[in-house]
C-alpha atoms as a PDB file:
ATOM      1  CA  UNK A   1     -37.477-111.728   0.023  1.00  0.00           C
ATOM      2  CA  UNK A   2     -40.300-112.221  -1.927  1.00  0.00           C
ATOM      3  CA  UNK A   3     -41.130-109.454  -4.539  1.00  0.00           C
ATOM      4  CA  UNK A   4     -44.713-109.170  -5.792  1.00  0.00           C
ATOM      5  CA  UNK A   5     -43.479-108.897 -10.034  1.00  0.00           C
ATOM      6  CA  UNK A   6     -45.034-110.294 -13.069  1.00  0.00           C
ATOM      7  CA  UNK A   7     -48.220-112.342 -12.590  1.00  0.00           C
ATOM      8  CA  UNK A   8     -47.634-112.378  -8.614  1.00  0.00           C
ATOM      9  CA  UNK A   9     -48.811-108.430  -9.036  1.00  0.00           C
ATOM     10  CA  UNK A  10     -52.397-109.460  -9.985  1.00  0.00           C
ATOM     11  CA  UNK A  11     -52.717-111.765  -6.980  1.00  0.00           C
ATOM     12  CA  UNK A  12     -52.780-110.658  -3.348  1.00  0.00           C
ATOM     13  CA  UNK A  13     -49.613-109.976  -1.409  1.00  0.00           C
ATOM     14  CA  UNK A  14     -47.987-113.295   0.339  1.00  0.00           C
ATOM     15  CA  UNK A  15     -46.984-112.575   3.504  1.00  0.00           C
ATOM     16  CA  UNK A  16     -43.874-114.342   4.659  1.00  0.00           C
ATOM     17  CA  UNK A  17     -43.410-114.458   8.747  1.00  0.00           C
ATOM     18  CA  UNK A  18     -39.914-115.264   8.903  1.00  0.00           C
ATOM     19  CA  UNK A  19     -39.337-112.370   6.558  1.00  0.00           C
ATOM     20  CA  UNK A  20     -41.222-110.320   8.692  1.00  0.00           C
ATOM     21  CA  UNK A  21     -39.368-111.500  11.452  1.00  0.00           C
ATOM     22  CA  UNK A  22     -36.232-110.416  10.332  1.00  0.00           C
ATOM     23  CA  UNK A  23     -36.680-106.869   9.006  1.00  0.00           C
ATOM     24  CA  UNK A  24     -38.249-106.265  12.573  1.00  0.00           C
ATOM     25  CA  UNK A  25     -34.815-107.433  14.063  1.00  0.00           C
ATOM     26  CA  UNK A  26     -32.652-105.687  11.771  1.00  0.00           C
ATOM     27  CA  UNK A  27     -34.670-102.499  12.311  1.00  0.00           C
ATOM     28  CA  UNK A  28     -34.411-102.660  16.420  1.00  0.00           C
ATOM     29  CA  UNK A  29     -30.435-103.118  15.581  1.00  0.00           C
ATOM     30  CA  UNK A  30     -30.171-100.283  13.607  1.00  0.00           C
ATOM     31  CA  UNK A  31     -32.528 -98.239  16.612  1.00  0.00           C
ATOM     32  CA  UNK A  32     -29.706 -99.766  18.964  1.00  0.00           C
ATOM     33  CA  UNK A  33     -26.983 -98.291  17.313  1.00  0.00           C
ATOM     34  CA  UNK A  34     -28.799 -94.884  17.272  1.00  0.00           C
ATOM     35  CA  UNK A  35     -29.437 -94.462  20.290  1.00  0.00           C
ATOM     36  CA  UNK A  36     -33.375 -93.758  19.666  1.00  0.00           C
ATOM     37  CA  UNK A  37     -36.049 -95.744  21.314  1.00  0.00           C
ATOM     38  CA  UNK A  38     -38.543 -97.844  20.091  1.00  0.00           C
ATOM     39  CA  UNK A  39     -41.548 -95.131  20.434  1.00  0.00           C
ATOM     40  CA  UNK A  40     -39.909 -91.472  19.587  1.00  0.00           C
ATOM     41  CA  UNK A  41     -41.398 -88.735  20.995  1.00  0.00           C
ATOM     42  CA  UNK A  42     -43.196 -86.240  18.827  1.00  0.00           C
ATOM     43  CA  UNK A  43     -42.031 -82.763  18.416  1.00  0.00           C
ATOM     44  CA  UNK A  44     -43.614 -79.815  20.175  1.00  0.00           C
ATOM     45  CA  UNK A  45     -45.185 -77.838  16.972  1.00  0.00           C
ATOM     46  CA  UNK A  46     -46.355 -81.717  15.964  1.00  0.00           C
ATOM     47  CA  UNK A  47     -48.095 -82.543  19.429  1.00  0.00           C
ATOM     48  CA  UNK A  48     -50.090 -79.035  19.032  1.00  0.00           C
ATOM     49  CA  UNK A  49     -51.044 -79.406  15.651  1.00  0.00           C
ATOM     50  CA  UNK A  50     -52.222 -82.636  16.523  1.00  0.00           C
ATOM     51  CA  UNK A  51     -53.984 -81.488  19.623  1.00  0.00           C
ATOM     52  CA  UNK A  52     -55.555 -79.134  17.370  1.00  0.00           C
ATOM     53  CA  UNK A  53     -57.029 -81.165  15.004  1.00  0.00           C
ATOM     54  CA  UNK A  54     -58.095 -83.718  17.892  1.00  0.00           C
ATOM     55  CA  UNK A  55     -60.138 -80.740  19.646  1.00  0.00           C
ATOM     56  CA  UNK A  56     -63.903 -81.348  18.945  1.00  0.00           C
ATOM     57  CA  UNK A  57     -64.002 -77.120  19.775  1.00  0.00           C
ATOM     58  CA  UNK A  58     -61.769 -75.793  17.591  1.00  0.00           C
ATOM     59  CA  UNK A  59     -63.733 -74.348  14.873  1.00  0.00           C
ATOM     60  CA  UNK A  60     -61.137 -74.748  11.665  1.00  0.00           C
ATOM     61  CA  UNK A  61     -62.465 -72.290   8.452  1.00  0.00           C
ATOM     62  CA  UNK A  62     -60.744 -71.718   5.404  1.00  0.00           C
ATOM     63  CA  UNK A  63     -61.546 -69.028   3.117  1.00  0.00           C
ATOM     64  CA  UNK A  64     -59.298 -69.091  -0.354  1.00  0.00           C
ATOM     65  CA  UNK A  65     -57.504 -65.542  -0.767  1.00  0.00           C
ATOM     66  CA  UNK A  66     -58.941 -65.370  -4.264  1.00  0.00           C
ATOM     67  CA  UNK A  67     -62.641 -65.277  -3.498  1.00  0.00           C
ATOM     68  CA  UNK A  68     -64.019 -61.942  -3.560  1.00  0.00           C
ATOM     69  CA  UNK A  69     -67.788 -61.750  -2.750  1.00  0.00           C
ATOM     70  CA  UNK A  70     -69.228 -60.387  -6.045  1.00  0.00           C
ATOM     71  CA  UNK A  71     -70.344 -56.438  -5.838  1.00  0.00           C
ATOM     72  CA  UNK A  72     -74.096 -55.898  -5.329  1.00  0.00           C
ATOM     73  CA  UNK A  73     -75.770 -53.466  -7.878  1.00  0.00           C
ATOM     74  CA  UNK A  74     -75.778 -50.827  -5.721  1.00  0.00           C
ATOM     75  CA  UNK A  75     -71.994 -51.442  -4.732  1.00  0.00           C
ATOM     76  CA  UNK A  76     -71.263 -51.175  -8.608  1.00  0.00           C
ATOM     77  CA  UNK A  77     -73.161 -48.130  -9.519  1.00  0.00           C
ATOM     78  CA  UNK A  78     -71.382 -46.385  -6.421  1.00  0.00           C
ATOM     79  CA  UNK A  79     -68.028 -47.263  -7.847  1.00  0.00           C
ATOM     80  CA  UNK A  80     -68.522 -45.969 -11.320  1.00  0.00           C
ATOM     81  CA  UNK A  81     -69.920 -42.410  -9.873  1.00  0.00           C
ATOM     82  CA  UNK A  82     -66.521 -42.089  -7.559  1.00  0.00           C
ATOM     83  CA  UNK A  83     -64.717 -43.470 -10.756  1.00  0.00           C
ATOM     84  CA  UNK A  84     -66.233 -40.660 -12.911  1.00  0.00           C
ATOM     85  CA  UNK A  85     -66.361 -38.212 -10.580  1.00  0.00           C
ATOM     86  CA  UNK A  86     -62.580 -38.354  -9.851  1.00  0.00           C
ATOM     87  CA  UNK A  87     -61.980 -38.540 -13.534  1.00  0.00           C
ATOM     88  CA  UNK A  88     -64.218 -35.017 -14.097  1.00  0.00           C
ATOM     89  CA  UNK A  89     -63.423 -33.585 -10.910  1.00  0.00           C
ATOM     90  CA  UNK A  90     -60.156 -35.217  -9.374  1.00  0.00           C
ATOM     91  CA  UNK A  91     -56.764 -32.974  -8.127  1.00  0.00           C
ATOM     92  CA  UNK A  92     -55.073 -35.163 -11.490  1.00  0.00           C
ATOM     93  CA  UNK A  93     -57.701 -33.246 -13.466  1.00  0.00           C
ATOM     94  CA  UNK A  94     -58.180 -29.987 -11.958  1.00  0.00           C
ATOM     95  CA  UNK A  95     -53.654 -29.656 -12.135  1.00  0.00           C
ATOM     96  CA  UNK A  96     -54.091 -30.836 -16.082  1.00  0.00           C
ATOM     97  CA  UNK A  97     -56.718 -27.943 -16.675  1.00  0.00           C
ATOM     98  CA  UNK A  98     -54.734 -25.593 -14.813  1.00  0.00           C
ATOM     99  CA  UNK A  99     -51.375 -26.338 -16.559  1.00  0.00           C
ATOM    100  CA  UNK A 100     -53.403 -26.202 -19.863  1.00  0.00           C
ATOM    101  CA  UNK A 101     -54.498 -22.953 -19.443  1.00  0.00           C
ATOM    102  CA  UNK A 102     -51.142 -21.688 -18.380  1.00  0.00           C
ATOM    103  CA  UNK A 103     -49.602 -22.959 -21.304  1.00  0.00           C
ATOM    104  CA  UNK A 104     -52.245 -21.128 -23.147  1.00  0.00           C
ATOM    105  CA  UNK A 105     -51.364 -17.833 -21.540  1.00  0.00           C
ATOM    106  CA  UNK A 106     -47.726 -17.936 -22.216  1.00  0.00           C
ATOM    107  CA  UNK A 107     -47.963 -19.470 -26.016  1.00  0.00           C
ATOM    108  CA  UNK A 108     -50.654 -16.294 -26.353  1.00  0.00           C
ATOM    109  CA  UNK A 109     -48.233 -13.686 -24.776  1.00  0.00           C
ATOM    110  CA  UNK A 110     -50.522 -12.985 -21.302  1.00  0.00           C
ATOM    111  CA  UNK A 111     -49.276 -12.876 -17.887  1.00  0.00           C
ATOM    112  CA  UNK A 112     -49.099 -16.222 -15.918  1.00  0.00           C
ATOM    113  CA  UNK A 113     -52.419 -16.208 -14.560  1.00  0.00           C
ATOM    114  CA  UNK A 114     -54.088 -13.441 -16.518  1.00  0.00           C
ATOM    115  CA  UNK A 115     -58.436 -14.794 -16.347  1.00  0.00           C
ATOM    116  CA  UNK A 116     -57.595 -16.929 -13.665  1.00  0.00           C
ATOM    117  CA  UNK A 117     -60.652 -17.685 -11.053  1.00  0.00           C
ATOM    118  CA  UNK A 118     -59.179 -17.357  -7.732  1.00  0.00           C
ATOM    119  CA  UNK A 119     -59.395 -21.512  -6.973  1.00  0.00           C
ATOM    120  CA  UNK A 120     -57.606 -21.999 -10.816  1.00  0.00           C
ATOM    121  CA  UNK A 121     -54.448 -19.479  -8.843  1.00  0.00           C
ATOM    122  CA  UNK A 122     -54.766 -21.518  -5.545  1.00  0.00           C
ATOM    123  CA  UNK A 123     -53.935 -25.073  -7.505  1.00  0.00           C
ATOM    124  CA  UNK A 124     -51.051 -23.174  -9.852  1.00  0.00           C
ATOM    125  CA  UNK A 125     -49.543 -22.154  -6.584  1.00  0.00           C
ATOM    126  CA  UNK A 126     -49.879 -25.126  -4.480  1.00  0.00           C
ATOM    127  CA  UNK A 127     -48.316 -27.043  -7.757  1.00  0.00           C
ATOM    128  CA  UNK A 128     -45.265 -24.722  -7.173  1.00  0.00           C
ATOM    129  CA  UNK A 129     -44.988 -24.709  -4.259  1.00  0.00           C
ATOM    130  CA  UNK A 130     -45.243 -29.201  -4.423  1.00  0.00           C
ATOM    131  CA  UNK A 131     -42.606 -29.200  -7.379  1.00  0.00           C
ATOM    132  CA  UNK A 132     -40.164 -26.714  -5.945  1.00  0.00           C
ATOM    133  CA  UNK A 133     -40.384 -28.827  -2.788  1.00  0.00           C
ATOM    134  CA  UNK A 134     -39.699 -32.010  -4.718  1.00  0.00           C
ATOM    135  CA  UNK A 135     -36.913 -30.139  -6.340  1.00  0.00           C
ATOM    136  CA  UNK A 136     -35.102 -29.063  -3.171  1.00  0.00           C
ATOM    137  CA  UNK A 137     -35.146 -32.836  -1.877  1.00  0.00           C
ATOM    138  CA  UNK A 138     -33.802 -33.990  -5.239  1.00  0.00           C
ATOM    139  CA  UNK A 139     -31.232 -31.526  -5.200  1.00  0.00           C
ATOM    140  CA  UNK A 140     -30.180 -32.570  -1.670  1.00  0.00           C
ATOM    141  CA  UNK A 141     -30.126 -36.199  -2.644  1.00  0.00           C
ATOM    142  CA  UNK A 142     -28.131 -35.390  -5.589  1.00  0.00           C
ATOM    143  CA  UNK A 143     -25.243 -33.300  -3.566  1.00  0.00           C
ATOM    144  CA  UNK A 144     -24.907 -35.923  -0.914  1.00  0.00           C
ATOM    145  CA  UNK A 145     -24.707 -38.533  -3.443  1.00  0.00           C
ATOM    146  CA  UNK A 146     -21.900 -36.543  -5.153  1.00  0.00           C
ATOM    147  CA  UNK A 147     -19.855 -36.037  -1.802  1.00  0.00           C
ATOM    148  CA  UNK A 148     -20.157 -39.376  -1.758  1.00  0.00           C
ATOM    149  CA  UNK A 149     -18.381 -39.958  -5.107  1.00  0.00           C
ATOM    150  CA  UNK A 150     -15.750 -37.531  -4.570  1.00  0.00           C
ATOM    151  CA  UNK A 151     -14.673 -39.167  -0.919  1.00  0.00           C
ATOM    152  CA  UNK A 152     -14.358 -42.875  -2.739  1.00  0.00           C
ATOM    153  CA  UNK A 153     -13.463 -41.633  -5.672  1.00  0.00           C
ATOM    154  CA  UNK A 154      -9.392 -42.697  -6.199  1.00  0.00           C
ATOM    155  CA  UNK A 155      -8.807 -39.398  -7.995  1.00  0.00           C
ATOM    156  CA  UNK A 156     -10.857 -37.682  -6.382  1.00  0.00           C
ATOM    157  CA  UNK A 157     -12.470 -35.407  -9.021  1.00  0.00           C
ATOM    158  CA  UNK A 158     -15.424 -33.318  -7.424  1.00  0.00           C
ATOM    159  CA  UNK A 159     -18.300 -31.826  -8.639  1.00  0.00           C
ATOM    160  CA  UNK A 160     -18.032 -28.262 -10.791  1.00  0.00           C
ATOM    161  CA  UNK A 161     -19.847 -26.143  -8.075  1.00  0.00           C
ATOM    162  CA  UNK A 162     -17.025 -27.636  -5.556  1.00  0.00           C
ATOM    163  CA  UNK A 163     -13.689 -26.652  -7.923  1.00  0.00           C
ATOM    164  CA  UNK A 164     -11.998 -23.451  -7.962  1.00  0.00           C
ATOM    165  CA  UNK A 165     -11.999 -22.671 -11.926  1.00  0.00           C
ATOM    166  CA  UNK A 166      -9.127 -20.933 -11.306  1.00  0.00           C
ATOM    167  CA  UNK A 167      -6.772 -23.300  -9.580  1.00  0.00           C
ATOM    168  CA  UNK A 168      -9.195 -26.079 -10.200  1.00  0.00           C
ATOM    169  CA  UNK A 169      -8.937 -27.275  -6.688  1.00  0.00           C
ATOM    170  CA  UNK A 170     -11.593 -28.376  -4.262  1.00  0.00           C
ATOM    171  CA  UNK A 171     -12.800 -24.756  -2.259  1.00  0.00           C
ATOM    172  CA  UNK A 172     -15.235 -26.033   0.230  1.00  0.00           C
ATOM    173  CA  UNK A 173     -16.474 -29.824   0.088  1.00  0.00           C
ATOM    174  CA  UNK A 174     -19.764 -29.169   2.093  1.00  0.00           C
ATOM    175  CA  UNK A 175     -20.241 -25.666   0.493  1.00  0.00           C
ATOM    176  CA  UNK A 176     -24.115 -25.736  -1.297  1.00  0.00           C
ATOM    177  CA  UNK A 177     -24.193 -25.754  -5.181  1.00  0.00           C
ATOM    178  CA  UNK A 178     -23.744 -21.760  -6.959  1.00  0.00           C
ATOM    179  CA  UNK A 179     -27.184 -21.753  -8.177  1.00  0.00           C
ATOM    180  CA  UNK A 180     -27.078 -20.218 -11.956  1.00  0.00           C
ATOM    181  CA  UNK A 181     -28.599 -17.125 -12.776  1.00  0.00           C
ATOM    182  CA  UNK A 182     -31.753 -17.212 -15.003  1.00  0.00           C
ATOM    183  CA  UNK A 183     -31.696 -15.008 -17.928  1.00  0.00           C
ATOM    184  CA  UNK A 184     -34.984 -12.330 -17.800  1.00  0.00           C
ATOM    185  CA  UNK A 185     -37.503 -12.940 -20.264  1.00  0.00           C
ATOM    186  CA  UNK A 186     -37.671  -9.844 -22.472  1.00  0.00           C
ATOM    187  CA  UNK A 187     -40.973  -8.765 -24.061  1.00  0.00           C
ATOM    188  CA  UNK A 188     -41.242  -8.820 -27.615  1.00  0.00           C
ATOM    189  CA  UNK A 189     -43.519  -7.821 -30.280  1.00  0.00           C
ATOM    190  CA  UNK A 190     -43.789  -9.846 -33.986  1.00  0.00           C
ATOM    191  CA  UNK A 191     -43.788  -7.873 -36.724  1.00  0.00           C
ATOM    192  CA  UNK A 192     -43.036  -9.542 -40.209  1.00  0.00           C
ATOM    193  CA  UNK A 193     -41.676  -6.184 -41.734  1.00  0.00           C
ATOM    194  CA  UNK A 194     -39.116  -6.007 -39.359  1.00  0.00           C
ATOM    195  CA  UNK A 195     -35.601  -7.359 -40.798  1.00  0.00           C
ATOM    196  CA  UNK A 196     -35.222  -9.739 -37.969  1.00  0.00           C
ATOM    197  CA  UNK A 197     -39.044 -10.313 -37.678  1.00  0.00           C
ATOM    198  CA  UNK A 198     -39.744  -8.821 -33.996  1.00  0.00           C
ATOM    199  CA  UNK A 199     -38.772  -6.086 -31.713  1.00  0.00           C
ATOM    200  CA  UNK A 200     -37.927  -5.596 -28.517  1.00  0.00           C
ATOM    201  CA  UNK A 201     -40.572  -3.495 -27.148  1.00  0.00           C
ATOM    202  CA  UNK A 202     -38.323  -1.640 -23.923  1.00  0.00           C
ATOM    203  CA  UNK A 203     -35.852   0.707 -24.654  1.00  0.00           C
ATOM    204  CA  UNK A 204     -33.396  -0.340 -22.285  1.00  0.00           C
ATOM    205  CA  UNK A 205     -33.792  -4.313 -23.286  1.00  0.00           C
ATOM    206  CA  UNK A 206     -32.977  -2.747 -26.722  1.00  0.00           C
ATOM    207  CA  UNK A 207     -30.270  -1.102 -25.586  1.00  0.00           C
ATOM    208  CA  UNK A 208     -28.549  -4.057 -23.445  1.00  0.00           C
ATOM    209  CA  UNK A 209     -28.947  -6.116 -26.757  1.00  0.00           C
ATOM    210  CA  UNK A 210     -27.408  -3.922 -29.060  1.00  0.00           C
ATOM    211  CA  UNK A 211     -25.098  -1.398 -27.059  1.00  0.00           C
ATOM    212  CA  UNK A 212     -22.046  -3.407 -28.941  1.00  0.00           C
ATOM    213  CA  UNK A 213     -23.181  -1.876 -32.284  1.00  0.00           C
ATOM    214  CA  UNK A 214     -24.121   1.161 -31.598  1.00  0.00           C
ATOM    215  CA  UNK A 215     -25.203   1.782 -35.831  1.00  0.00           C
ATOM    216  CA  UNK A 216     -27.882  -0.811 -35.339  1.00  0.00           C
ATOM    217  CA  UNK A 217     -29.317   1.072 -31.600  1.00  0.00           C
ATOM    218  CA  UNK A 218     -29.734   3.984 -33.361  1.00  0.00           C
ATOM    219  CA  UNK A 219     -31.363   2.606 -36.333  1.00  0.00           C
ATOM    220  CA  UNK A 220     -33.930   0.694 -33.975  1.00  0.00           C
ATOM    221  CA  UNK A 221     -34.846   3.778 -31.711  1.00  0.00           C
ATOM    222  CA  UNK A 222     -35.609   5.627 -34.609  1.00  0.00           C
ATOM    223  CA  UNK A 223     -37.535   2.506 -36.280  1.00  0.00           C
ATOM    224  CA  UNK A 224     -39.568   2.381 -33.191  1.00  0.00           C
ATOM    225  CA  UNK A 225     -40.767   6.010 -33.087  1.00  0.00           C
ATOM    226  CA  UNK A 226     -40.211   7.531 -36.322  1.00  0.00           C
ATOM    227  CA  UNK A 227     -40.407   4.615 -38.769  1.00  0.00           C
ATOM    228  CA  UNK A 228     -37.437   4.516 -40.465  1.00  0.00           C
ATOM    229  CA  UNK A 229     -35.828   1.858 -42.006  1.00  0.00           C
ATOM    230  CA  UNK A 230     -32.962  -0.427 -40.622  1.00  0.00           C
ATOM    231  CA  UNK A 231     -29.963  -0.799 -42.805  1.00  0.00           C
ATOM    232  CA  UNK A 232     -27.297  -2.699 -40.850  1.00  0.00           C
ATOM    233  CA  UNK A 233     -29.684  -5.831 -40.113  1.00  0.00           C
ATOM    234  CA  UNK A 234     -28.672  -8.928 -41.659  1.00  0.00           C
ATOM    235  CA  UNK A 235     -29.001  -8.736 -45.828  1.00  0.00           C
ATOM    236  CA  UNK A 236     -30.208 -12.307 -47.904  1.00  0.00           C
ATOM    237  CA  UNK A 237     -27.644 -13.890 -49.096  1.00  0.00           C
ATOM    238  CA  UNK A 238     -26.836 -12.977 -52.783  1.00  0.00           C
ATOM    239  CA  UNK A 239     -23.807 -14.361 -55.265  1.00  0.00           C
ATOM    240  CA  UNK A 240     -23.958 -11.417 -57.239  1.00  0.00           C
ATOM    241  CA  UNK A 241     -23.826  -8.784 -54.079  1.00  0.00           C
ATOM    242  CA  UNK A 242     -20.374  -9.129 -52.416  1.00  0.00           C
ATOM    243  CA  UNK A 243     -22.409  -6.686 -49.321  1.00  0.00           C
ATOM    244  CA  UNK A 244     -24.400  -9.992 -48.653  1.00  0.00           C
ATOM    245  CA  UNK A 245     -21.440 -12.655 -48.002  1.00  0.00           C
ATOM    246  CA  UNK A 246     -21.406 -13.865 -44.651  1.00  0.00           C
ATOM    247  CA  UNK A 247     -17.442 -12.348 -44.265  1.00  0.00           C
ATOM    248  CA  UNK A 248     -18.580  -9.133 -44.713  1.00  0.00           C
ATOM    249  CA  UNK A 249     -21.905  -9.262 -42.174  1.00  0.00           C
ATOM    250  CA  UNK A 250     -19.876  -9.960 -38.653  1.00  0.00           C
ATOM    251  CA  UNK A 251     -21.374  -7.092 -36.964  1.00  0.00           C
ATOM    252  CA  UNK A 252     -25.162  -7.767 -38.527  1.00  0.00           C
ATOM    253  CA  UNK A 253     -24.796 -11.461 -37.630  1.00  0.00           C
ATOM    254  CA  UNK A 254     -23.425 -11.165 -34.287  1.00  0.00           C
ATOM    255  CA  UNK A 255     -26.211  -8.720 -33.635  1.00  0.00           C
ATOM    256  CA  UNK A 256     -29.111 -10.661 -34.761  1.00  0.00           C
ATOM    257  CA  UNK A 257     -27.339 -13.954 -33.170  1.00  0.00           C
ATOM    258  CA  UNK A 258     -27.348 -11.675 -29.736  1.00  0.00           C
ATOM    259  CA  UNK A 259     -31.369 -10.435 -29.845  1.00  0.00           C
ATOM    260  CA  UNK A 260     -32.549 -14.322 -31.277  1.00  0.00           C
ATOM    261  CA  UNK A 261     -30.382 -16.019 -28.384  1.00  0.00           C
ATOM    262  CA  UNK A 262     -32.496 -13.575 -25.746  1.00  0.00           C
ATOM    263  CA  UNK A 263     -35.949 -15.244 -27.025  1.00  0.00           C
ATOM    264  CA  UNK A 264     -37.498 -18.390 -24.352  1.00  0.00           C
ATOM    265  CA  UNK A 265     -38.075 -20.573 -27.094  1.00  0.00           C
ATOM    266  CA  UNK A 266     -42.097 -19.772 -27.120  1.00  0.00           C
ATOM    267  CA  UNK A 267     -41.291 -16.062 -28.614  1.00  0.00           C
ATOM    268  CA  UNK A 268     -38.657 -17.912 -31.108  1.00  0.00           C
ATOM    269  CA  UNK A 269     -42.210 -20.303 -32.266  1.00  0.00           C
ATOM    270  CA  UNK A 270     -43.967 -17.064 -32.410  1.00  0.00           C
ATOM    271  CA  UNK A 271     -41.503 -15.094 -34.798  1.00  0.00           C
ATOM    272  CA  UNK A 272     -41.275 -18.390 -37.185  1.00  0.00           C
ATOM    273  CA  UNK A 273     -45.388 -18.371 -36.985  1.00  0.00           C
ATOM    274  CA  UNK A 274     -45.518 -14.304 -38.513  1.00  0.00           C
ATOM    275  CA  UNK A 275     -42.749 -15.119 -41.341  1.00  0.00           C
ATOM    276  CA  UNK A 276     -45.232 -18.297 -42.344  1.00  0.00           C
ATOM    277  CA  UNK A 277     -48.309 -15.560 -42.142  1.00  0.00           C
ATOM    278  CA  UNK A 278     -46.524 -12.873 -44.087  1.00  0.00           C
ATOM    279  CA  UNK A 279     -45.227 -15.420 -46.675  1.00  0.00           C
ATOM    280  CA  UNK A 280     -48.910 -16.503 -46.787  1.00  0.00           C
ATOM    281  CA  UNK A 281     -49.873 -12.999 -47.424  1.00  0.00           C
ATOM    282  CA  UNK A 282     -47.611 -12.394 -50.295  1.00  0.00           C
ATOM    283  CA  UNK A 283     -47.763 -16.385 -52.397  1.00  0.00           C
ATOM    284  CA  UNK A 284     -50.704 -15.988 -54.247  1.00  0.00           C
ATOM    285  CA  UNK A 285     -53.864 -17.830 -53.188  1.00  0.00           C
ATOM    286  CA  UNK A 286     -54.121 -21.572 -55.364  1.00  0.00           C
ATOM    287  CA  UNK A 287     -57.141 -21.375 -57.270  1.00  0.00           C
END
């Protein structure tokens, strides 16, 4: 076998017949032994692709996927307007300035919707109505995926809403989830000379908050429409004053811990905003 190394590389290939010859033989032995004759046949998805590019007819485009015909002028200024008129005037928008001026009305102490146009009420509702939706399919996602748990769970330990808290056994697996009971908002109003800084402004919230001390009802009522002062509300804490410890204000702090943990935590900003304003009031002004 001759092998074209070295200086033989730089001249043209010598072609040996007898060489030739015999790798020709030893290939038809090895196609022998196979089994596989001398011309194999083609396979199918070979003979039409091959058909296919031997068709004069056959019209064969290509078109790379990452060409994009550039936009015209007019095709550009048409996608900015859409592009600033869904920014300006898009549902995304319209919700945002609708949730804005919710928030507004609650951090200012208005009813939900109070100066609402009638198309600002129709979005507020229709985003209720989309979120409690969303929250019902959650919710049903969430209680199927926790019967789930408890049936492979080895120790089988199911969800609160499905124990007895009594005999802390499993009452009903497919029972639906003991929705919990949303405290009422109670209207307040902020006053700084108030002990506590605010008042409840119904008589009956003011009576469901204190009706376990019935000193500080009485002092409140007659606050409210005679202006007296209150006397059992929480004293500041002074060393000197054994009145003020902490041991000997249970009633006064349980009290004030009962009205403060009845305020959404909006009214609770609100109360800390008219201490800072009355504090203002009475610090003299820097000069």
């Amino acid at each position: 076998m001759t092998r074209d190394r070295g200086i033989r590389s730089l001249l043209p290939p010598v072609v040996d017949r007898e060489e030739e010859q015999l790798k020709a033989q030893a290939k038809a032995a090895v196609m022998q032994r196979l089994n596989v004759p001398d011309t194999p046949t083609p396979l199918p998805a070979a003979v039409d692709r091959i058909d296919a590019l031997n068709n004069i007819n056959t019209n064969v485009t290509f078109k790379p996927e990452f060409y994009k015909t550039p936009l015209t002028k007019k095709e550009t200024e048409e996608k900015e307007f859409k592009k600033m008129m869904e920014k300006e005037y898009g549902h995304k928008t319209l919700e945002k300035d609708v949730r804005s001026k919710i928030y507004k009305n609650k951090k200012a102490g208005k009813a939900k919707y109070e100066g609402f146009a009638t198309h600002d009420i129709i979005i507020a509702e229709t985003m209720k109505d989309r979120a409690s939706k969303q929250l019902k399919a959650q919710s049903a996602k969430t209680d199927n995926l926790m019967k789930q748990v408890y049936n492979y769970s080895p120790n089988k330990t199911a969800p609160f809403y499905l124990q007895d808290p009594v005999n802390n056994t499993i009452e009903n697996v497919n029972a639906a989830p003991v929705k919990q009971k949303i405290k009422k908002i109670l209207p307040i109003e902020v006053d700084p000379s108030h002990p506590d800084g605010f008042y409840f402004k119904d008589d009956k919230d003011v009576y469901d908050v204190y009706k376990d001390n019935p000193v500080r009802y009485i002092e409140e009522i007659s606050r409210k429409y005679e202006g007296t002062p209150i006397n059992s509300a929480v004293k500041e804490y002074d060393h000197l004053n054994k009145d003020t410890y902490p041991s000997n204000q249970q009633a006064a702090l349980a009290s004030y811990g009962k009205a403060y943990n009845r305020l959404t935590p909006m009214q609770k900003k609100q109360v800390e905003n008219g201490k800072k304003k009355l504090f203002q009031n009475i610090l003299p002004l820097k000069k």
